[in-house]
PDB file of N, CA and C in Angstrom:
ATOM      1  N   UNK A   1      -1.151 -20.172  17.001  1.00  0.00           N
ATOM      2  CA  UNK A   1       0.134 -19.532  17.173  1.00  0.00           C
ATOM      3  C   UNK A   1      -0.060 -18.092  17.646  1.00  0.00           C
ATOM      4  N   UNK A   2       0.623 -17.692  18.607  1.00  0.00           N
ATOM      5  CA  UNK A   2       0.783 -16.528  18.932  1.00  0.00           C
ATOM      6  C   UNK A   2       1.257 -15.311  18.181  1.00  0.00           C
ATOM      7  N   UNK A   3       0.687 -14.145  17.768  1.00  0.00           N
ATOM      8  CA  UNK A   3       0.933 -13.047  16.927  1.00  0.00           C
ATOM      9  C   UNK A   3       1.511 -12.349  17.935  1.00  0.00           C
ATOM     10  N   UNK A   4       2.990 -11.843  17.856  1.00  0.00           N
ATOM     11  CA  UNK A   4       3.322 -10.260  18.225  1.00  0.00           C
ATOM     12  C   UNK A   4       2.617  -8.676  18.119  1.00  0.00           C
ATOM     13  N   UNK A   5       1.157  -8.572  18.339  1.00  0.00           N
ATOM     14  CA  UNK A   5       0.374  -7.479  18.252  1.00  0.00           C
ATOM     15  C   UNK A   5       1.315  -5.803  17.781  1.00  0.00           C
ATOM     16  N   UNK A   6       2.162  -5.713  18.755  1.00  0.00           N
ATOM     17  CA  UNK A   6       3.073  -5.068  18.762  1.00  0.00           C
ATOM     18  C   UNK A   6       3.761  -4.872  17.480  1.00  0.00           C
ATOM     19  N   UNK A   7       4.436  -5.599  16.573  1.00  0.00           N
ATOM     20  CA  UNK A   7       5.158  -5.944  16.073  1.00  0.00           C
ATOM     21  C   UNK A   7       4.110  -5.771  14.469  1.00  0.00           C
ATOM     22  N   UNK A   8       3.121  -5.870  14.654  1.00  0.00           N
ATOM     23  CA  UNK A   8       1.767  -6.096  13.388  1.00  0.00           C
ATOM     24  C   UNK A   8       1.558  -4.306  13.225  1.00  0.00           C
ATOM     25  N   UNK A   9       1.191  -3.688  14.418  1.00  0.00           N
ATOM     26  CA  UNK A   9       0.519  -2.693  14.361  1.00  0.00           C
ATOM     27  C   UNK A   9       1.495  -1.433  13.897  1.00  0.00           C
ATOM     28  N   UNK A  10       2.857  -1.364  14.181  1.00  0.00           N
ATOM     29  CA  UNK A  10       4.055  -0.883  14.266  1.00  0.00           C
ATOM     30  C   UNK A  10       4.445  -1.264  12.695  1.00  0.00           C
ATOM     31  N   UNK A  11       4.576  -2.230  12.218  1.00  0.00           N
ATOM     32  CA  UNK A  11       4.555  -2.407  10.899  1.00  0.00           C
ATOM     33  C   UNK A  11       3.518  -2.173   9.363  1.00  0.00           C
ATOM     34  N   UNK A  12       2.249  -2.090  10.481  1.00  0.00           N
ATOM     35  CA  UNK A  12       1.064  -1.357   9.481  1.00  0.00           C
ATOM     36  C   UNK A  12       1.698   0.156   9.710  1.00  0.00           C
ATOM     37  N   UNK A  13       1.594   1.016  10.866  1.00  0.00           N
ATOM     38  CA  UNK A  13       2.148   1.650  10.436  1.00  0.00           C
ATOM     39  C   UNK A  13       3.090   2.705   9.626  1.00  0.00           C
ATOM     40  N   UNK A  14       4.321   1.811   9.772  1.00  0.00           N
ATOM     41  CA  UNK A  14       5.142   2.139   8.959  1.00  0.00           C
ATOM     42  C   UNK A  14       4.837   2.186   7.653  1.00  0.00           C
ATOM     43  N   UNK A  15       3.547   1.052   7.308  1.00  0.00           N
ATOM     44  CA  UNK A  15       3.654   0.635   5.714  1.00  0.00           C
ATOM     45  C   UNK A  15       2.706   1.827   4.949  1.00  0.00           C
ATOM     46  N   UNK A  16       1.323   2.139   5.935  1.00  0.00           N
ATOM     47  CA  UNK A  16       0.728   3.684   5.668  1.00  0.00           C
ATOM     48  C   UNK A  16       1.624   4.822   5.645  1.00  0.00           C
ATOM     49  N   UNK A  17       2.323   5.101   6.882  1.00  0.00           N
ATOM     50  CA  UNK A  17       2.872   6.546   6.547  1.00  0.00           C
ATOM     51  C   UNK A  17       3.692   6.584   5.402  1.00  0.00           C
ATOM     52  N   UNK A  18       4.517   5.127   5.109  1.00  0.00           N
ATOM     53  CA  UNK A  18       5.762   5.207   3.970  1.00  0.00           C
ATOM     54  C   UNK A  18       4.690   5.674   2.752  1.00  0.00           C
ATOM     55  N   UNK A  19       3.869   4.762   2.306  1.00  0.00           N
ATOM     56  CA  UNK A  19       3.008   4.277   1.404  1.00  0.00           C
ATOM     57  C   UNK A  19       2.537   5.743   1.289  1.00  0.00           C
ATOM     58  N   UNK A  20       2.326   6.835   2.099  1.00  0.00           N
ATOM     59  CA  UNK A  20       1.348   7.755   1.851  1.00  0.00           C
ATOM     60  C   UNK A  20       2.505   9.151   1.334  1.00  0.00           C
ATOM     61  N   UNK A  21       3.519   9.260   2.056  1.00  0.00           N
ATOM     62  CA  UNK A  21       4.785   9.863   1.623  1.00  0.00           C
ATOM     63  C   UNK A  21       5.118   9.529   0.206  1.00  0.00           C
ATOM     64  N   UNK A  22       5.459   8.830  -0.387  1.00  0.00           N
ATOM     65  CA  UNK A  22       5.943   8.336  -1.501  1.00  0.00           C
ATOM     66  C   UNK A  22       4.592   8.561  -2.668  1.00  0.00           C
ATOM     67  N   UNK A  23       3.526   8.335  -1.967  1.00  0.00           N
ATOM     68  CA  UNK A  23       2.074   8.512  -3.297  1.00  0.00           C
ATOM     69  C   UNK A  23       2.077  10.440  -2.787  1.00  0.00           C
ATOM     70  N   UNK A  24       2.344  10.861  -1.786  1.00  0.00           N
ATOM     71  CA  UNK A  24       2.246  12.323  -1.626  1.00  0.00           C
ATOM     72  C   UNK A  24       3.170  13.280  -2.473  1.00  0.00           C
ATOM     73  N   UNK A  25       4.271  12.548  -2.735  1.00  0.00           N
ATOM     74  CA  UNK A  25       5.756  13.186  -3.204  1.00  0.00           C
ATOM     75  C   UNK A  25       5.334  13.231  -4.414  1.00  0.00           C
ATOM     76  N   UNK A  26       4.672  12.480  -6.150  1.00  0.00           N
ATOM     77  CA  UNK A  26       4.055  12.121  -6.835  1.00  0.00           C
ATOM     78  C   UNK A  26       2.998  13.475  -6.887  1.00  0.00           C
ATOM     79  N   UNK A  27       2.451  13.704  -6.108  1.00  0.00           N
ATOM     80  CA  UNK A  27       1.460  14.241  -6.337  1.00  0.00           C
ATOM     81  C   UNK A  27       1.570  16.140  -6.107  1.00  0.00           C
ATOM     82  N   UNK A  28       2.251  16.298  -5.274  1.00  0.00           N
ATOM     83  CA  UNK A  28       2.814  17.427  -4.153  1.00  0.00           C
ATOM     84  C   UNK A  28       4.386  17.594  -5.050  1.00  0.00           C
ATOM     85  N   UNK A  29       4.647  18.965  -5.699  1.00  0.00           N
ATOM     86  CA  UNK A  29       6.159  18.805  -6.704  1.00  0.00           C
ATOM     87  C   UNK A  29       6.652  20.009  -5.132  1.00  0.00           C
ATOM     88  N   UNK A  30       7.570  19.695  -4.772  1.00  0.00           N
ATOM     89  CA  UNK A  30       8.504  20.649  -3.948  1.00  0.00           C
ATOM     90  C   UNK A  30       8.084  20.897  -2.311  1.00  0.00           C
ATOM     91  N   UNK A  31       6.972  20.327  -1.943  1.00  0.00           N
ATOM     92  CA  UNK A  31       6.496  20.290  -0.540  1.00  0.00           C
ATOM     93  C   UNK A  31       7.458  19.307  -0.107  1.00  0.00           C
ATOM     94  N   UNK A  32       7.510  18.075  -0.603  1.00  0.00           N
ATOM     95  CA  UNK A  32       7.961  17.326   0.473  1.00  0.00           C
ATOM     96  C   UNK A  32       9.382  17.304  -0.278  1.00  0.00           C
ATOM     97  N   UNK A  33      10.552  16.792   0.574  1.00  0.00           N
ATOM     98  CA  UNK A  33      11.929  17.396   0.072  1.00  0.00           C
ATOM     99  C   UNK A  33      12.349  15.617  -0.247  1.00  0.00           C
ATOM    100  N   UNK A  34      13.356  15.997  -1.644  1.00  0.00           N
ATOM    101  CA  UNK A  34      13.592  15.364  -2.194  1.00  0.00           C
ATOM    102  C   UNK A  34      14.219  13.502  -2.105  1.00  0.00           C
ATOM    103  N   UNK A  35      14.713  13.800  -0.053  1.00  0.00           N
ATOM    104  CA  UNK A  35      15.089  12.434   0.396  1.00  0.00           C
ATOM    105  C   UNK A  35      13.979  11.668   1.391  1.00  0.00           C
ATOM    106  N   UNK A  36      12.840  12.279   1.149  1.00  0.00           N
ATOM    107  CA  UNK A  36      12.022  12.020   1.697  1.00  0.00           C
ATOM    108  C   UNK A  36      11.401  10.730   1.042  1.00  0.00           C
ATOM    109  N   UNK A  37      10.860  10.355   0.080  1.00  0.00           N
ATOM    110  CA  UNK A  37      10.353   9.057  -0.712  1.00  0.00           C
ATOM    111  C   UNK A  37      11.631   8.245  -0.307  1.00  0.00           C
ATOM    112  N   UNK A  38      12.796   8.502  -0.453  1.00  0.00           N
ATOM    113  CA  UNK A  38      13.878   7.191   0.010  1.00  0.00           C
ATOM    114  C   UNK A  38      14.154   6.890   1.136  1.00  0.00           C
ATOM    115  N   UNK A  39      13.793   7.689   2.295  1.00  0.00           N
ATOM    116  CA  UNK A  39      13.516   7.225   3.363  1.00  0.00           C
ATOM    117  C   UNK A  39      12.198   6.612   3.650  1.00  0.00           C
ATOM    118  N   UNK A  40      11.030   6.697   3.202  1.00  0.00           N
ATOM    119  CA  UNK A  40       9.932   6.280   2.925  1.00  0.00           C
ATOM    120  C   UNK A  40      10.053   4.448   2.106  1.00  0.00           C
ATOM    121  N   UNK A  41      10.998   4.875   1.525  1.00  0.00           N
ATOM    122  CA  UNK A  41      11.085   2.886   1.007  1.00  0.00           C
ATOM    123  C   UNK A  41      11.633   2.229   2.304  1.00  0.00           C
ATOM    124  N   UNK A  42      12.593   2.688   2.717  1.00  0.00           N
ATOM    125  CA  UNK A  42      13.546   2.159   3.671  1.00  0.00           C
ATOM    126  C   UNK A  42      12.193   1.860   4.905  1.00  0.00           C
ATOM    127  N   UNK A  43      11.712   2.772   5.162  1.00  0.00           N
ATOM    128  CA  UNK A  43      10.301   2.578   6.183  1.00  0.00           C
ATOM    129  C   UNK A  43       9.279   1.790   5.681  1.00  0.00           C
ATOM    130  N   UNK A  44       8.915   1.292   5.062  1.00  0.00           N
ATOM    131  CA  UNK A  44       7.964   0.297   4.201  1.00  0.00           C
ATOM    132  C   UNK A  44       9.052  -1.091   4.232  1.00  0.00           C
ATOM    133  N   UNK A  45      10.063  -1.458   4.082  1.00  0.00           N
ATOM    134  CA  UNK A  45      11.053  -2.317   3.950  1.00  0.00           C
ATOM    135  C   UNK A  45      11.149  -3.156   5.128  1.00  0.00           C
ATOM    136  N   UNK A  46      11.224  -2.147   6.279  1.00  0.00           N
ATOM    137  CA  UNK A  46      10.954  -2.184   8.124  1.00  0.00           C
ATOM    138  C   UNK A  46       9.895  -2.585   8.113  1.00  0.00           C
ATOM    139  N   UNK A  47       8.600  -1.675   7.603  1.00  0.00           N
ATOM    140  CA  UNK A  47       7.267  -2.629   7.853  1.00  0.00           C
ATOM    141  C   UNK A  47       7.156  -3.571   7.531  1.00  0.00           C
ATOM    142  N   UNK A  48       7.153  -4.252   6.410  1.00  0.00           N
ATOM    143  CA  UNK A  48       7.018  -4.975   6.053  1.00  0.00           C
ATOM    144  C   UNK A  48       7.537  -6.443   6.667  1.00  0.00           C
ATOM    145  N   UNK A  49       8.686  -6.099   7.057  1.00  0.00           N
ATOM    146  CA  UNK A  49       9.677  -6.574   7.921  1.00  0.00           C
ATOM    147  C   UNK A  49       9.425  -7.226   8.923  1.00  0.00           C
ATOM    148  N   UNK A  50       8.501  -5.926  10.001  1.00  0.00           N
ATOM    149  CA  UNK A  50       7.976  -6.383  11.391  1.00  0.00           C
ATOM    150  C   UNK A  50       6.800  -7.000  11.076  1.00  0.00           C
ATOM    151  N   UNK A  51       6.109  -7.373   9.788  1.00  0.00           N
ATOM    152  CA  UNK A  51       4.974  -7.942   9.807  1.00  0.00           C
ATOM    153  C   UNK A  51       4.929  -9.093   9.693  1.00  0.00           C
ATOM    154  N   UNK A  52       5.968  -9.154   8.561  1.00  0.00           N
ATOM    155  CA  UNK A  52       6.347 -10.825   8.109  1.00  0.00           C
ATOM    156  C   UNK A  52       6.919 -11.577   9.495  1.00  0.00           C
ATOM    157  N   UNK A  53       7.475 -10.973  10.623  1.00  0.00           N
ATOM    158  CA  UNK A  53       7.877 -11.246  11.750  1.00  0.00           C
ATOM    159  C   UNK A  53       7.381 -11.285  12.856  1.00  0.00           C
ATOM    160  N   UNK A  54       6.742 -11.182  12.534  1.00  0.00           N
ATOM    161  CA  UNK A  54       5.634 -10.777  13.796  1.00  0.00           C
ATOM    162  C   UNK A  54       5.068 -12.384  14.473  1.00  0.00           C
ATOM    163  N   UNK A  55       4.818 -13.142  13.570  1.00  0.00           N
ATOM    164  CA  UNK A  55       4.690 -14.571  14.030  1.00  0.00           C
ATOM    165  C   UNK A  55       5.825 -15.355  14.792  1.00  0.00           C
ATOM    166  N   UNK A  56       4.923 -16.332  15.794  1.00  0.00           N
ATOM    167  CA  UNK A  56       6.240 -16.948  16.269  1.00  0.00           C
ATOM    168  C   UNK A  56       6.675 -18.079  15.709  1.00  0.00           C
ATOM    169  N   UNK A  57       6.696 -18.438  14.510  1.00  0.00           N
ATOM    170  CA  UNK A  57       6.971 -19.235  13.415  1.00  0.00           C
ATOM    171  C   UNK A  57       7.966 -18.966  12.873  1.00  0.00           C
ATOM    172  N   UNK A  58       8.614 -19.547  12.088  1.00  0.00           N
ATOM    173  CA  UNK A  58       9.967 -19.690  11.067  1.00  0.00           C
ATOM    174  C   UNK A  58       9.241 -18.561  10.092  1.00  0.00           C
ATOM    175  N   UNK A  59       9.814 -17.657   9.779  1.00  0.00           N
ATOM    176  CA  UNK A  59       9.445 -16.469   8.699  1.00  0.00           C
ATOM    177  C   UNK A  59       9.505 -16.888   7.496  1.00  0.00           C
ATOM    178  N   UNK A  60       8.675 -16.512   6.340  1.00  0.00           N
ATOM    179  CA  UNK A  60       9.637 -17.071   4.821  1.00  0.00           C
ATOM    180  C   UNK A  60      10.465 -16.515   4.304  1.00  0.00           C
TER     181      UNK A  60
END
């Protein structure tokens, strides 16, 4: 089956920068601003998204 490359790499992506924002916010008190981790889920949500999709198969 054919993988959407595009669609894989774009969704790793997303899932590092979210993933690294949200463990940064945790760690870092007042650098990063306060709607930042909830936009960070919402971007991990997308990745995750384009990954599970990324196949040209029926998704689960």
């Amino acid at each position: 089956m054919a993988t959407n490359i595009r669609k894989v790499v774009l969704g790793t992506l997303l899932l590092v920068a979210s993933s690294a924002i949200i463990l940064g916010s945790g760690q870092i008190d007042g650098a990063i601003p306060e709607w930042a981790p909830a936009v960070a889920a919402l971007g991990m949500a997308a990745g995750a998204l384009f990954v599970g999709t990324s196949n040209g198969a029926r998704p689960v």
